[in-house]
Protein backbone atom coordinates (compact mmCIF):
# COMPACT_ATOMS: atom_id res chain seq x y z
CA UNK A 1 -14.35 23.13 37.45
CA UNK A 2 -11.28 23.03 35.48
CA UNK A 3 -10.96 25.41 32.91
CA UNK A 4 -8.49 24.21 29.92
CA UNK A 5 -6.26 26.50 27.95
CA UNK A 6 -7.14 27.42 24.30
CA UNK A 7 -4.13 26.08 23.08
CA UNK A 8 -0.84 24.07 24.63
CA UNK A 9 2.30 23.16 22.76
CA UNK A 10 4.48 20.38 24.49
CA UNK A 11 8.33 19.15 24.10
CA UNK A 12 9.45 15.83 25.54
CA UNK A 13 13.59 14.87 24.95
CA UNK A 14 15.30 11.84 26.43
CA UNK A 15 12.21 9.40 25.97
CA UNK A 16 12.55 5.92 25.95
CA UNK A 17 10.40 3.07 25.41
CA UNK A 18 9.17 -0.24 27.29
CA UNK A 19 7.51 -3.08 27.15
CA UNK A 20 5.85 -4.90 29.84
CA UNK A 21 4.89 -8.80 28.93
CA UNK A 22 4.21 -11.73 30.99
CA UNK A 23 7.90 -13.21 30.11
CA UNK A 24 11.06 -12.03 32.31
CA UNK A 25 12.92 -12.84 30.26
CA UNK A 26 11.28 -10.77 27.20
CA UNK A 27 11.26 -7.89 29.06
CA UNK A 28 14.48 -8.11 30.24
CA UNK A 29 15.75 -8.83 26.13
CA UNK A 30 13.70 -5.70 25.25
CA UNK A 31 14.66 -3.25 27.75
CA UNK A 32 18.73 -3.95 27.45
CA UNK A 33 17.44 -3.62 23.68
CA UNK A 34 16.39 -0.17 23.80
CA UNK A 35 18.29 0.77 27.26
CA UNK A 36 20.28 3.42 24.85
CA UNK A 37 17.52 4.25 22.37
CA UNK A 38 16.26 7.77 23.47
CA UNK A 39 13.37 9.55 22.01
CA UNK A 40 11.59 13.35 21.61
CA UNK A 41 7.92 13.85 21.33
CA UNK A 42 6.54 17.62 20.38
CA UNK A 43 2.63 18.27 19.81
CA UNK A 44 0.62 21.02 19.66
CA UNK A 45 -3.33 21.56 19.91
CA UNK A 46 -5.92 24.29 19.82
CA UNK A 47 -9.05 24.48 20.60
CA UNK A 48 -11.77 26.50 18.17
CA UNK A 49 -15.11 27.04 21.05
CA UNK A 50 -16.50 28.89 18.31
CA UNK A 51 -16.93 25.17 15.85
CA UNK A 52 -16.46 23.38 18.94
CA UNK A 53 -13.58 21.78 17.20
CA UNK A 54 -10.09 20.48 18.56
CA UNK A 55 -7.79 20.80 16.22
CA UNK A 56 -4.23 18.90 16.29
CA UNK A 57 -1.95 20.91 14.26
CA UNK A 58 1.38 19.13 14.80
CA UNK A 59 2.26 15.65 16.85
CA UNK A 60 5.83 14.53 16.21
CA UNK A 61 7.65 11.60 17.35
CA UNK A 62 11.04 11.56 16.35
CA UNK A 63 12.98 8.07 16.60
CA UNK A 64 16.56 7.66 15.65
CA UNK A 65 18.29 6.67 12.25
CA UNK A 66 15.95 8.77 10.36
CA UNK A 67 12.61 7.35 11.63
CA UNK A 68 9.51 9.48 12.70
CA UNK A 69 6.06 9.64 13.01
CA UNK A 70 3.79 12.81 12.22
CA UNK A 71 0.07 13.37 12.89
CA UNK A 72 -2.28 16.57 12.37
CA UNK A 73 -5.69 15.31 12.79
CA UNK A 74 -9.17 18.07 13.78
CA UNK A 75 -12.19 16.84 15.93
CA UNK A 76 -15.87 18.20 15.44
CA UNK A 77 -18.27 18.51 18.20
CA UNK A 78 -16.34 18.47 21.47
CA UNK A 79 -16.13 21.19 23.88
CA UNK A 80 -12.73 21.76 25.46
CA UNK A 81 -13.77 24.68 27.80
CA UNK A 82 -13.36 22.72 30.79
CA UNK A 83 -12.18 19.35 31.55
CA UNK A 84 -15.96 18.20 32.50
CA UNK A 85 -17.24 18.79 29.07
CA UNK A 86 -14.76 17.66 27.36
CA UNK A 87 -15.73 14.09 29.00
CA UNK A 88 -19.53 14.93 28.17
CA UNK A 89 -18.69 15.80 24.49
CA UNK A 90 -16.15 12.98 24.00
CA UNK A 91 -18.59 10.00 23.02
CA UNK A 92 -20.17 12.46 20.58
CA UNK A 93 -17.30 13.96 18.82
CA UNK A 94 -16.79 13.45 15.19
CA UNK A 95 -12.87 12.68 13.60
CA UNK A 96 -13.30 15.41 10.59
CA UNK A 97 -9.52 15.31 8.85
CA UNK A 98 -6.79 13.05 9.70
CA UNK A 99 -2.98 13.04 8.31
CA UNK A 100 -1.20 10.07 9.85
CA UNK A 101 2.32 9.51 8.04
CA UNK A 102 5.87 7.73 9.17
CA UNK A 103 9.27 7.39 7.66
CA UNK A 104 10.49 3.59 8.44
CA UNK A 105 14.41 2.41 8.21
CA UNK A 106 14.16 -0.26 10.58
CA UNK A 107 11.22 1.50 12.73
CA UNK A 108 9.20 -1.37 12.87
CA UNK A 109 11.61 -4.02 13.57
CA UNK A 110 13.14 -2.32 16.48
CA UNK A 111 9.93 -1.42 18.50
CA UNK A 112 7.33 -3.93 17.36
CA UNK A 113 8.64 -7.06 15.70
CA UNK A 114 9.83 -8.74 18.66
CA UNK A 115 6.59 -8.50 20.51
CA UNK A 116 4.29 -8.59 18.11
CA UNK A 117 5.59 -11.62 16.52
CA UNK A 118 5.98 -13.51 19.57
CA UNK A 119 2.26 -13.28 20.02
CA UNK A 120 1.10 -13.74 16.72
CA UNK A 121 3.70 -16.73 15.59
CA UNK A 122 4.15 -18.14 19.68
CA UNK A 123 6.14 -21.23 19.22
CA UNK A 124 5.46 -22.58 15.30
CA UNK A 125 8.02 -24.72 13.77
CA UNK A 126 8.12 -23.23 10.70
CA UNK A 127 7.70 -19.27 11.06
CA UNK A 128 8.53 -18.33 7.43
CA UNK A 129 5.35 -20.43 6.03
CA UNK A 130 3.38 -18.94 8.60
CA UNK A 131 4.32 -15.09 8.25
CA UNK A 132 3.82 -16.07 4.29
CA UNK A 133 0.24 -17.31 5.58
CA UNK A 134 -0.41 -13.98 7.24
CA UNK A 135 0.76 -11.46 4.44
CA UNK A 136 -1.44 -13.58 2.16
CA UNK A 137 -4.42 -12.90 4.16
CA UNK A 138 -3.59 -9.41 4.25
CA UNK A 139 -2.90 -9.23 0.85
CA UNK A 140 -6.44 -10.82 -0.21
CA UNK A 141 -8.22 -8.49 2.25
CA UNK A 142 -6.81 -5.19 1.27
CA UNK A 143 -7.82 -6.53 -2.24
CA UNK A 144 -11.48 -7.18 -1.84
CA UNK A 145 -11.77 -3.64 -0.48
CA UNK A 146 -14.39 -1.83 -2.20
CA UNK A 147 -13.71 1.41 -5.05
CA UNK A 148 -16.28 3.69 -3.04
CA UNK A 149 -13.92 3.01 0.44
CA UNK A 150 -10.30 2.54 -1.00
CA UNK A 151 -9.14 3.63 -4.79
CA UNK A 152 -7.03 1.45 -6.42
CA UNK A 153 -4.03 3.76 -5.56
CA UNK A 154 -5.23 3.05 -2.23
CA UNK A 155 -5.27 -0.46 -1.80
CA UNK A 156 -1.76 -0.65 -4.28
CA UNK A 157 -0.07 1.16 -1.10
CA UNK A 158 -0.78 -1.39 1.66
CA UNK A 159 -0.41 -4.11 -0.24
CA UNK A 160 3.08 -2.88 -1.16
CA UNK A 161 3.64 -2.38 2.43
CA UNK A 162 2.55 -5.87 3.46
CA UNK A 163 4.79 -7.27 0.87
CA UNK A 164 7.34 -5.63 2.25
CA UNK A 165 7.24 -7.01 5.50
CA UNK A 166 8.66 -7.09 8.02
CA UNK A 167 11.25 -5.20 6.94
CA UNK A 168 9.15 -2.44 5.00
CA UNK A 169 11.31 1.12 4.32
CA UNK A 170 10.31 4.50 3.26
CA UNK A 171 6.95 6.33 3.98
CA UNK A 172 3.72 5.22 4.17
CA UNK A 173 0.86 7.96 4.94
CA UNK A 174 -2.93 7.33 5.87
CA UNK A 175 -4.97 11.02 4.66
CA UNK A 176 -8.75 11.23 5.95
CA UNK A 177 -11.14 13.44 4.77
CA UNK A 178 -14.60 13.14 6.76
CA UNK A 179 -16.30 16.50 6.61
CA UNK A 180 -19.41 14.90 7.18
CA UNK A 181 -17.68 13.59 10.45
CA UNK A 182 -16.64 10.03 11.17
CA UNK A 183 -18.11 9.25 14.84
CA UNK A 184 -19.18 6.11 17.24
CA UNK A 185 -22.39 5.97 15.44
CA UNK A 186 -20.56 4.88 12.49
CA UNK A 187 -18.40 2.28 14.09
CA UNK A 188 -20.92 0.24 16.32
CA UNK A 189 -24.53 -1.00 16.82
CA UNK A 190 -27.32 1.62 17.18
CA UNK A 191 -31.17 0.60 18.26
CA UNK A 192 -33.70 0.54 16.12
CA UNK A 193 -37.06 -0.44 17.25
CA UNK A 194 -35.43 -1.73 20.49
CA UNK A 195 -33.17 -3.90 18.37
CA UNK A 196 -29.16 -3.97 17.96
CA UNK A 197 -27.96 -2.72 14.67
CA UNK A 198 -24.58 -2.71 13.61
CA UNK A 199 -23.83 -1.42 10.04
CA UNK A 200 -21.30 -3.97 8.53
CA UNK A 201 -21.48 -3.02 5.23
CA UNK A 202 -17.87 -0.78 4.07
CA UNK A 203 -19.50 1.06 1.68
CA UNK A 204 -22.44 2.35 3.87
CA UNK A 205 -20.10 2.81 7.07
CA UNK A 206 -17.76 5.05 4.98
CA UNK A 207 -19.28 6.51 2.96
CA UNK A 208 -18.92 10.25 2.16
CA UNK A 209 -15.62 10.00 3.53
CA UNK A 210 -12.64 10.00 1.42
CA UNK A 211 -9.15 7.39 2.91
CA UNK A 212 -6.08 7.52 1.25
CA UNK A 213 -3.17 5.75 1.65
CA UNK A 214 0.40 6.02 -0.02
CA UNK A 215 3.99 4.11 0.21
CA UNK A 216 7.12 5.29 -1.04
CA UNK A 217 9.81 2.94 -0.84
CA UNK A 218 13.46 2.94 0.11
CA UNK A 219 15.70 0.54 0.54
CA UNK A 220 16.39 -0.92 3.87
CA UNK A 221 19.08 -0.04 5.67
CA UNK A 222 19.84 -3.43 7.37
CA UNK A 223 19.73 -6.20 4.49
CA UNK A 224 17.20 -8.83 3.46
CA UNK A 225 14.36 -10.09 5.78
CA UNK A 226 15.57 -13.84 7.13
């Protein structure tokens, strides 16, 4: 049996990032990229046996030219004493409060433009109209979202964001408040009467739990999008 520590705090300097991709070439344009682009990583976590609750209290990623990401997030129902029931209490545990936020200049298009649109857009002719085509869709979804999920505050932020793409600067931040606990059971199918159930409907699979998003804009630091 392995018996875990009530609390660790960890520091990581000199980082750096890579992508692995079916394309040589790719991976050799990313890596000579980033082959200077060094990173730090702290996080800290403590574990309440009392509430059976892991708790997250600071996870830092710092990138440079002023871009980071932050997360403090607390976990109900899983028991950290030992490394055996934390694997036992994992498909039951329940995300309680999250507080996801990152400050962008340029942070998305130097570590996930390149790949991501290479798989989304592959070889169009014409990659404006179809990027256009995508932010639309986004655009309309975040829209439709129900009051009881997203406020109108809410739904302004993303839709900001997406606008903004994909050269979007400033912060955006994702707050969840779940006391009620947001778990598996909410996110797929359950039996009833023998039969697969999966609740679909926004409002039901969120509800009592309170998402908020916000965007602060600043202007980019490299120019106009293409």
């Amino acid at each position: 049996m392995l018996v875990l520590p009530r609390g660790i705090e960890l520091n990581f300097v000199g980082l750096r990032s890579g992508v692995t991709s079916c394309d040589s070439v790719m991976d050799w344009v990313m890596a000579a990229q980033r082959g200077n682009i060094e990173l730090s990583d702290s996080a800290s976590m403590v574990d309440d046996s009392i509430a059976n609750r892991l708790v997250v209290t600071d996870q830092r990623i710092d990138f440079p030219d002023a871009n980071d990401l932050t997360l403090t997030a607390s976990l109900s129902r899983i028991d950290a004493a030992d490394a055996d029931k934390v694997i036992q209490s994992w498909p039951l545990a329940r995300l309680s409060t999250l507080d996801l936020s990152a400050n962008m200049q340029g942070l998305f298009e130097t570590y996930a433009l390149m790949s991501l649109g290479t798989a989304i857009l592959g070889a169009c002719e014409h990659p404006n109209v179809d990027v256009a085509d995508l932010k639309a869709a986004a655009d309309d979804y975040v829209a439709g979202l129900l009051d009881s999920v997203h406020d109108a505050p809410s739904r302004a932020a993303p839709r900001a964001f997406v606008g903004d793409m994909p050269k979007a600067a400033g912060t955006i931040r994702l707050t969840v408040d779940a006391q009620g606990g947001l778990g598996t059971e909410r996110l797929t199918p359950t039996l009833v009467r023998g039969v697969s159930v999966m609740v679909t409907d926004p409002a039901l699979m969120f509800q009592g739990i309170e998402i908020t998003l916000s965007h602060e804009r600043t202007s980019p630091t490299d120019g106009e999008a293409p």
